[in-house]
PDB file of N, CA and C in Angstrom:
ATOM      1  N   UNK A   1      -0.496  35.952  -1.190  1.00  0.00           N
ATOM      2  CA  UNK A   1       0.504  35.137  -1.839  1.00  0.00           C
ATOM      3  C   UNK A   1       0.760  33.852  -1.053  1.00  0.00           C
ATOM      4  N   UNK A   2       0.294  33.883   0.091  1.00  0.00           N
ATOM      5  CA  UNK A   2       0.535  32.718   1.180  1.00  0.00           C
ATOM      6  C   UNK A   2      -0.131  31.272   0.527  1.00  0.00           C
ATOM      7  N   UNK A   3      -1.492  31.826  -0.138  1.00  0.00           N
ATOM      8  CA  UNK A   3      -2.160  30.456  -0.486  1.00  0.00           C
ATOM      9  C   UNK A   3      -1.665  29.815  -1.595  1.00  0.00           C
ATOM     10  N   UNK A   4      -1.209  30.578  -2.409  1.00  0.00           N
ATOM     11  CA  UNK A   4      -0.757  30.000  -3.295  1.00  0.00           C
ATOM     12  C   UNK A   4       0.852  29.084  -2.981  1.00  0.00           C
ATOM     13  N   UNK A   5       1.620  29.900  -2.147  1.00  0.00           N
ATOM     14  CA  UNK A   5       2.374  28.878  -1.979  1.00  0.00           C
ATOM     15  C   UNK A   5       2.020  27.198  -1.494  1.00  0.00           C
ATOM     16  N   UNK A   6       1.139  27.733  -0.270  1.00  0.00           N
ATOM     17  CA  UNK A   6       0.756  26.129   0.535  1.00  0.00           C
ATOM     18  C   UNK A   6       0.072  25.508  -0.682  1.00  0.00           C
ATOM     19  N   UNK A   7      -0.481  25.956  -1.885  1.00  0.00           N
ATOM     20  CA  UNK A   7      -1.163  25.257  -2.877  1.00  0.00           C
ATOM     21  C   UNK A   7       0.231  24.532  -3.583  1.00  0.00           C
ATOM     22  N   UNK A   8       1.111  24.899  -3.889  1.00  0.00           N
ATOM     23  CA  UNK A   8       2.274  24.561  -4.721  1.00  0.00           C
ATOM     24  C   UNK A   8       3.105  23.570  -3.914  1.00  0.00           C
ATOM     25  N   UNK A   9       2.496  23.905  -1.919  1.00  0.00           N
ATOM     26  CA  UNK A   9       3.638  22.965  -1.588  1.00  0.00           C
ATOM     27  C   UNK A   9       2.854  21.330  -1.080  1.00  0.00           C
ATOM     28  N   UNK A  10       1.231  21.999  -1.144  1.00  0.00           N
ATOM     29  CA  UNK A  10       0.411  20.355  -1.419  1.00  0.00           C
ATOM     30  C   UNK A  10       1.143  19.663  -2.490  1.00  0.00           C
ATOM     31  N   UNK A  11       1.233  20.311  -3.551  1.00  0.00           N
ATOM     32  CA  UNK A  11       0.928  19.356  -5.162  1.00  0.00           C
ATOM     33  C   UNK A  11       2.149  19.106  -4.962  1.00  0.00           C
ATOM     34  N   UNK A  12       3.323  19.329  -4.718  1.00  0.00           N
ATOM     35  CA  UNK A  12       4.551  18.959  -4.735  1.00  0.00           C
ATOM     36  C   UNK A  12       4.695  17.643  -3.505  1.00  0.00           C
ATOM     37  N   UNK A  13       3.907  17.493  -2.538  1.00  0.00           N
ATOM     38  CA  UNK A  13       3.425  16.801  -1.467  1.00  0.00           C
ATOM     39  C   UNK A  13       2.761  15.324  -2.166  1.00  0.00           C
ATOM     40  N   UNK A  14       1.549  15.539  -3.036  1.00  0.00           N
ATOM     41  CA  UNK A  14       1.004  14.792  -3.752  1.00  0.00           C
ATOM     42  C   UNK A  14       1.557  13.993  -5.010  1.00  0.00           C
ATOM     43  N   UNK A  15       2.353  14.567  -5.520  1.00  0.00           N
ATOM     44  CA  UNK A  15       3.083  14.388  -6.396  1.00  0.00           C
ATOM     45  C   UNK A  15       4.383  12.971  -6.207  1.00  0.00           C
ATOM     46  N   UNK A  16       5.235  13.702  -4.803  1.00  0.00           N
ATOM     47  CA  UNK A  16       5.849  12.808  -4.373  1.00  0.00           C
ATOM     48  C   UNK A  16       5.333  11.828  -3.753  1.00  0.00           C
ATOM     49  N   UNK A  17       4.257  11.361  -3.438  1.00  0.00           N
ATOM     50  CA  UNK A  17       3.174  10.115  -2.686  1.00  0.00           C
ATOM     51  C   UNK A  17       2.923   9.359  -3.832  1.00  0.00           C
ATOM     52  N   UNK A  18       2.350  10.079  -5.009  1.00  0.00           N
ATOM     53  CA  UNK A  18       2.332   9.408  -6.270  1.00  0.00           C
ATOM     54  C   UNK A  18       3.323   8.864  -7.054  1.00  0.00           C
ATOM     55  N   UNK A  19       4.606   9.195  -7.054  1.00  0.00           N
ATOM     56  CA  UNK A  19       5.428   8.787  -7.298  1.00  0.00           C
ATOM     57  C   UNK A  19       6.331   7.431  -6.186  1.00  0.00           C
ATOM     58  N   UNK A  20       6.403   7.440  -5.053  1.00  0.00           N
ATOM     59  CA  UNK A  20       6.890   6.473  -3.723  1.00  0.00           C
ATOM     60  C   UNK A  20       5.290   5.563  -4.205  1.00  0.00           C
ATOM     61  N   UNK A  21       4.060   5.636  -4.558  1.00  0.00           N
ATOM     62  CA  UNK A  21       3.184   4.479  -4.867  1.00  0.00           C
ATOM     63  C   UNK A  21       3.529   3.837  -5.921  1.00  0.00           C
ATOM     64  N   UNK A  22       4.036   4.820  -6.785  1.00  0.00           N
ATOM     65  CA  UNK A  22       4.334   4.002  -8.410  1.00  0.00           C
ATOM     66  C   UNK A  22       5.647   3.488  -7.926  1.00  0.00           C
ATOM     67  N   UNK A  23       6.343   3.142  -7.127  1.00  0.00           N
ATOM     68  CA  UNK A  23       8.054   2.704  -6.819  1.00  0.00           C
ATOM     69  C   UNK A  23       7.644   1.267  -6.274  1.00  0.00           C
ATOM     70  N   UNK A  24       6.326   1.545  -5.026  1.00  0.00           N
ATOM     71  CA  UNK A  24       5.758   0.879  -4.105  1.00  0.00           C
ATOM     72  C   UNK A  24       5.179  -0.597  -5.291  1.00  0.00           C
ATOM     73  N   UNK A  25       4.833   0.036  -6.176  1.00  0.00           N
ATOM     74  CA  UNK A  25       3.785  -0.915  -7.384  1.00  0.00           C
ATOM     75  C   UNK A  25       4.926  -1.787  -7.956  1.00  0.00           C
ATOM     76  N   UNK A  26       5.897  -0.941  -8.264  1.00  0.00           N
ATOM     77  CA  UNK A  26       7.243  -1.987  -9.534  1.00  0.00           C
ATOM     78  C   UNK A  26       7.452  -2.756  -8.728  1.00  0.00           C
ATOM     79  N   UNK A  27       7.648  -2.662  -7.409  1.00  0.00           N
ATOM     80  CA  UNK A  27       8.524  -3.453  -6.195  1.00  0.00           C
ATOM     81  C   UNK A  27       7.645  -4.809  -5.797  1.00  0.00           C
ATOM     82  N   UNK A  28       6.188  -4.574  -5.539  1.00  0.00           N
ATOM     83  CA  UNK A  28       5.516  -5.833  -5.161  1.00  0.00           C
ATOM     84  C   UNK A  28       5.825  -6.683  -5.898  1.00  0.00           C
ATOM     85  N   UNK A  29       5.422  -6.572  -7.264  1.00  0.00           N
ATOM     86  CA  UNK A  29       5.916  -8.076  -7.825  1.00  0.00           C
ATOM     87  C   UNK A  29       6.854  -8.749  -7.873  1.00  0.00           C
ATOM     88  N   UNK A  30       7.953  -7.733  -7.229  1.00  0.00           N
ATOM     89  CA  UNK A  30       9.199  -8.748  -6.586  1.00  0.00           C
ATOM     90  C   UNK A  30       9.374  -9.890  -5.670  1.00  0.00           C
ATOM     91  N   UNK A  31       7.958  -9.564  -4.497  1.00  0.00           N
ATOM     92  CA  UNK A  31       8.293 -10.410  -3.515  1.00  0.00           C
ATOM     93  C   UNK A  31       7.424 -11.387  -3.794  1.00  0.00           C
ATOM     94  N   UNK A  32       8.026 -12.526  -3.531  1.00  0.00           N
ATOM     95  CA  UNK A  32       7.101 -13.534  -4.365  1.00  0.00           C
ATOM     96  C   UNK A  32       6.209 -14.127  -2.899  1.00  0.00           C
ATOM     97  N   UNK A  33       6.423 -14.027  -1.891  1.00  0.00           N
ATOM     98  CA  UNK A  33       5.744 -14.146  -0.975  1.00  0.00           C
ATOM     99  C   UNK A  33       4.373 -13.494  -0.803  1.00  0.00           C
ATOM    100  N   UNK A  34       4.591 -11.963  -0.771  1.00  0.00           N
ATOM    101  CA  UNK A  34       3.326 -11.610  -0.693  1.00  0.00           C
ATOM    102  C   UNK A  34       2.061 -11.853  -1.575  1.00  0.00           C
ATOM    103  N   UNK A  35       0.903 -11.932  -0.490  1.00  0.00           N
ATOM    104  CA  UNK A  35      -0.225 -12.270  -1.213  1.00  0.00           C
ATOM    105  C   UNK A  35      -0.177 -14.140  -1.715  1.00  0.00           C
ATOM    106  N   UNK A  36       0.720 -15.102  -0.993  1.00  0.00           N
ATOM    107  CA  UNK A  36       0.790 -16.322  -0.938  1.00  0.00           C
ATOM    108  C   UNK A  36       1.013 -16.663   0.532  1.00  0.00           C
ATOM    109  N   UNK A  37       0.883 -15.584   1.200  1.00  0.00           N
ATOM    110  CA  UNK A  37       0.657 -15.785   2.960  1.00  0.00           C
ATOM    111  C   UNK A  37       0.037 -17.243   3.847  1.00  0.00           C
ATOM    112  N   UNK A  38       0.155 -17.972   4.484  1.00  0.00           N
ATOM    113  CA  UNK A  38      -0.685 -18.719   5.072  1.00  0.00           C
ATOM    114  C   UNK A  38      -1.712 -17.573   5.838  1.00  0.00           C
ATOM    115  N   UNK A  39      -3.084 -18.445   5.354  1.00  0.00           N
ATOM    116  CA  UNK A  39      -4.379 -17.317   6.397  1.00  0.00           C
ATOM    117  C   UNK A  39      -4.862 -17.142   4.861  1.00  0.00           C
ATOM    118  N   UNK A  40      -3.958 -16.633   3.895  1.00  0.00           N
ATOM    119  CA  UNK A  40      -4.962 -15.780   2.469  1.00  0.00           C
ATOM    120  C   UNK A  40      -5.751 -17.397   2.305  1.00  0.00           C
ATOM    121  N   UNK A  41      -6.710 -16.915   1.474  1.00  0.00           N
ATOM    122  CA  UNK A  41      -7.844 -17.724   1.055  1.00  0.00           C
ATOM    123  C   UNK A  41      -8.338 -18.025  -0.448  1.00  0.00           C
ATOM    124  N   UNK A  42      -7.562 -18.889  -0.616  1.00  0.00           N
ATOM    125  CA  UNK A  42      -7.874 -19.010  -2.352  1.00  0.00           C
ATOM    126  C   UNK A  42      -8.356 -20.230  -2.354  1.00  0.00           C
ATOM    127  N   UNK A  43     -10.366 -20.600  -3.259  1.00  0.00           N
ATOM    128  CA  UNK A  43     -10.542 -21.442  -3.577  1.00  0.00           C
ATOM    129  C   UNK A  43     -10.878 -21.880  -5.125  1.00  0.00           C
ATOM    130  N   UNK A  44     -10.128 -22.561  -5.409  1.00  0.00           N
ATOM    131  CA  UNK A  44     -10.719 -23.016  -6.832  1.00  0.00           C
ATOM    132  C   UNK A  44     -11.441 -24.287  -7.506  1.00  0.00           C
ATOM    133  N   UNK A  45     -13.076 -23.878  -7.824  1.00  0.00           N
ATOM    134  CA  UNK A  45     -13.471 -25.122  -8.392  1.00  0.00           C
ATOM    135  C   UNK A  45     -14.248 -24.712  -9.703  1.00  0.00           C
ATOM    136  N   UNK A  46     -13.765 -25.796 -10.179  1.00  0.00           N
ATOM    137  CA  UNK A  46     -14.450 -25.775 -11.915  1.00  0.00           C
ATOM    138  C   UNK A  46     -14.140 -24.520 -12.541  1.00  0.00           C
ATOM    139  N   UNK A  47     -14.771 -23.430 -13.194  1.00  0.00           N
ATOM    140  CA  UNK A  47     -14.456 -22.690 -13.733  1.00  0.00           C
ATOM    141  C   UNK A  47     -14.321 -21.131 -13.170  1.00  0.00           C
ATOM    142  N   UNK A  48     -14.726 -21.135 -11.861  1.00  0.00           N
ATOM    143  CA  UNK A  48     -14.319 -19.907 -10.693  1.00  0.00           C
ATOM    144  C   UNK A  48     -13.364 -19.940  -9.927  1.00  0.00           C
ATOM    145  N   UNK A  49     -12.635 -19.368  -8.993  1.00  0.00           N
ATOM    146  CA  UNK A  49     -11.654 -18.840  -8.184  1.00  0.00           C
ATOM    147  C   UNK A  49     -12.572 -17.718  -7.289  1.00  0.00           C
ATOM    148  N   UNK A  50     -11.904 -18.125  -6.198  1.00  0.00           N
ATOM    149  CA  UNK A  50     -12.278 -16.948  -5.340  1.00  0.00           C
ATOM    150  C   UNK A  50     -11.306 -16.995  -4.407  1.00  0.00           C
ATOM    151  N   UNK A  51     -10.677 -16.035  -3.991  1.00  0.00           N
ATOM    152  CA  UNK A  51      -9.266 -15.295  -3.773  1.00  0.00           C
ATOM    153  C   UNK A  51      -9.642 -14.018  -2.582  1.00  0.00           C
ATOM    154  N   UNK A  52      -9.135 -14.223  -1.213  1.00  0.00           N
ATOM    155  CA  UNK A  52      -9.203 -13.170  -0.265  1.00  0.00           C
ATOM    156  C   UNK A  52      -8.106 -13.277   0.237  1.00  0.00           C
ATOM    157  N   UNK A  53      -6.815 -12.745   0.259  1.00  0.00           N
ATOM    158  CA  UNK A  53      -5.269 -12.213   0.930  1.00  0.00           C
ATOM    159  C   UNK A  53      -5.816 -11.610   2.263  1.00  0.00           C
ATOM    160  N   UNK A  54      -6.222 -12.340   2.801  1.00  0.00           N
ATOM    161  CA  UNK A  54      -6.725 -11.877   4.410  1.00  0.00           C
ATOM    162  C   UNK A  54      -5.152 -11.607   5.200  1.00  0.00           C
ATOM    163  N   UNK A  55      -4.001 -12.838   5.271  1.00  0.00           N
ATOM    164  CA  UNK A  55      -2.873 -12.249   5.925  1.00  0.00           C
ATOM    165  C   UNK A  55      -2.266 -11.302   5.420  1.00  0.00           C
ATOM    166  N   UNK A  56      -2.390 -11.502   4.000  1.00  0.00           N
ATOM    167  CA  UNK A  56      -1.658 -10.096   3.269  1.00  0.00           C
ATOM    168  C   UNK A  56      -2.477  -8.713   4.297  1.00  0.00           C
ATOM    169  N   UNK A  57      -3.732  -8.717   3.776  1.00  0.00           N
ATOM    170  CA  UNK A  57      -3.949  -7.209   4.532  1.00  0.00           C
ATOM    171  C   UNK A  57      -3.585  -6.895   5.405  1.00  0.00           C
ATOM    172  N   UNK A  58      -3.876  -7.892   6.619  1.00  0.00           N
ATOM    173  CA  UNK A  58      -3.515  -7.627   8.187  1.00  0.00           C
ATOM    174  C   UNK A  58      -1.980  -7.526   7.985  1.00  0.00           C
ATOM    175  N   UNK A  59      -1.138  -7.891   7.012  1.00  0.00           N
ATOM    176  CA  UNK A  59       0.107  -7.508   7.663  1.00  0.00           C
ATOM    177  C   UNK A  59       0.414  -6.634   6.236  1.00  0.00           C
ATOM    178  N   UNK A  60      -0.223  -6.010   5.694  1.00  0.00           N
ATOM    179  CA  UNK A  60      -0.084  -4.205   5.213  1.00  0.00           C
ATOM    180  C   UNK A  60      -0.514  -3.146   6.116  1.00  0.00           C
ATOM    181  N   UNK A  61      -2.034  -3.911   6.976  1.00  0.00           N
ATOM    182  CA  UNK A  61      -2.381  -2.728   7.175  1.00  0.00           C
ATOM    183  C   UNK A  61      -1.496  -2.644   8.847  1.00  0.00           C
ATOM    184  N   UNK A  62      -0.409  -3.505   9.329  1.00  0.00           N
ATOM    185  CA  UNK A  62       0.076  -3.431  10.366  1.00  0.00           C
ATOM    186  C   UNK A  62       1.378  -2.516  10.584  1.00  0.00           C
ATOM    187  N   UNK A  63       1.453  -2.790   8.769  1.00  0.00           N
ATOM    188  CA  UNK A  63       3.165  -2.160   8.332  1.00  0.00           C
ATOM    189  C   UNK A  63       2.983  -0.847   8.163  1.00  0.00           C
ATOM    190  N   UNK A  64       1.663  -0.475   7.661  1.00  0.00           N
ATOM    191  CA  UNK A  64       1.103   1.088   7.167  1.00  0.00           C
ATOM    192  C   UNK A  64       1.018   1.602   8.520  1.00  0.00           C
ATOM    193  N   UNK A  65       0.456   1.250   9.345  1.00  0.00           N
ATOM    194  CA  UNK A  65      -0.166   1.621  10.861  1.00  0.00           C
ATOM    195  C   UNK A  65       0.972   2.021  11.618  1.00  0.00           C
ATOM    196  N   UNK A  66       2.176   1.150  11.536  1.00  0.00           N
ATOM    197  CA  UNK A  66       3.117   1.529  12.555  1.00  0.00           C
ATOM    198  C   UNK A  66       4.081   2.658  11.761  1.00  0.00           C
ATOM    199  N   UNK A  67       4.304   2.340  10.255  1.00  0.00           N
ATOM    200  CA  UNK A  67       4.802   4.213   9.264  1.00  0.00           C
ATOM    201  C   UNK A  67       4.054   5.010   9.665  1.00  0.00           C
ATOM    202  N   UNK A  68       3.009   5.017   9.295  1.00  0.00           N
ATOM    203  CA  UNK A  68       1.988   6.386   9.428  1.00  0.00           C
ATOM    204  C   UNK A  68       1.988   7.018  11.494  1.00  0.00           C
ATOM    205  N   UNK A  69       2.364   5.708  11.583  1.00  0.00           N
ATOM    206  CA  UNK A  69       1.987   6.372  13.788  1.00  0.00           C
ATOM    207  C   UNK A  69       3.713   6.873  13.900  1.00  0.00           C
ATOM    208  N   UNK A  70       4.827   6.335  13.318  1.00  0.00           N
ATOM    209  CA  UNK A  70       6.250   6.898  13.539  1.00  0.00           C
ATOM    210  C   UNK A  70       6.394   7.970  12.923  1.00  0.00           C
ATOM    211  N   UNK A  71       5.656   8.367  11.583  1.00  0.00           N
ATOM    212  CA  UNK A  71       5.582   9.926  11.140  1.00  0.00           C
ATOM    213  C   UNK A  71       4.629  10.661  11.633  1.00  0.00           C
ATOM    214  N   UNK A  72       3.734  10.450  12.513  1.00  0.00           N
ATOM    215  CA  UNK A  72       2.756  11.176  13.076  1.00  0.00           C
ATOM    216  C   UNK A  72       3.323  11.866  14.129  1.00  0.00           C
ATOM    217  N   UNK A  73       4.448  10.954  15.069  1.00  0.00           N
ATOM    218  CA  UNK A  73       4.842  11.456  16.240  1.00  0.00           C
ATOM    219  C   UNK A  73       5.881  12.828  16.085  1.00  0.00           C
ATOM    220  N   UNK A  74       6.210  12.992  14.863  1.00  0.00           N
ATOM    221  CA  UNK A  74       6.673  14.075  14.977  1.00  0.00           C
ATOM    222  C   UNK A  74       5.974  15.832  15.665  1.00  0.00           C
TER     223      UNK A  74
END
């Protein structure tokens, strides 16, 4: 009966991650900053665009890095 619980208490685990991403999603388009960073890289000529949020990443993946290392230390 053990597995089945830890199975019920993943999906309930997964569930709530999926839900804090879908909260995470409504919320970006609030900040009108992100992804207009100095460093991102947007060029446009004639009928292409080409678009790389280089500061955006480095400062997600700095914000993710230091959540994920303050819940790790538990």
């Amino acid at each position: 009966m053990s597995g089945v619980h830890d199975i019920g208490r993943m999906l309930v685990v997964f569930g709530l991650l999926i839900a804090l991403v879908g909260v995470v999603l409504m919320l970006v388009g609030r900040v009108p900053w992100l992804g207009r960073l100095p460093g991102d890289i947007h060029i446009q000529r004639g009928n292409w665009t080409f678009y790389f949020p280089l500061a955006t990443s480095l400062l997600l993946s700095v914000v993710l890095t230091l959540i994920l290392w303050i819940l790790g230390r538990r």
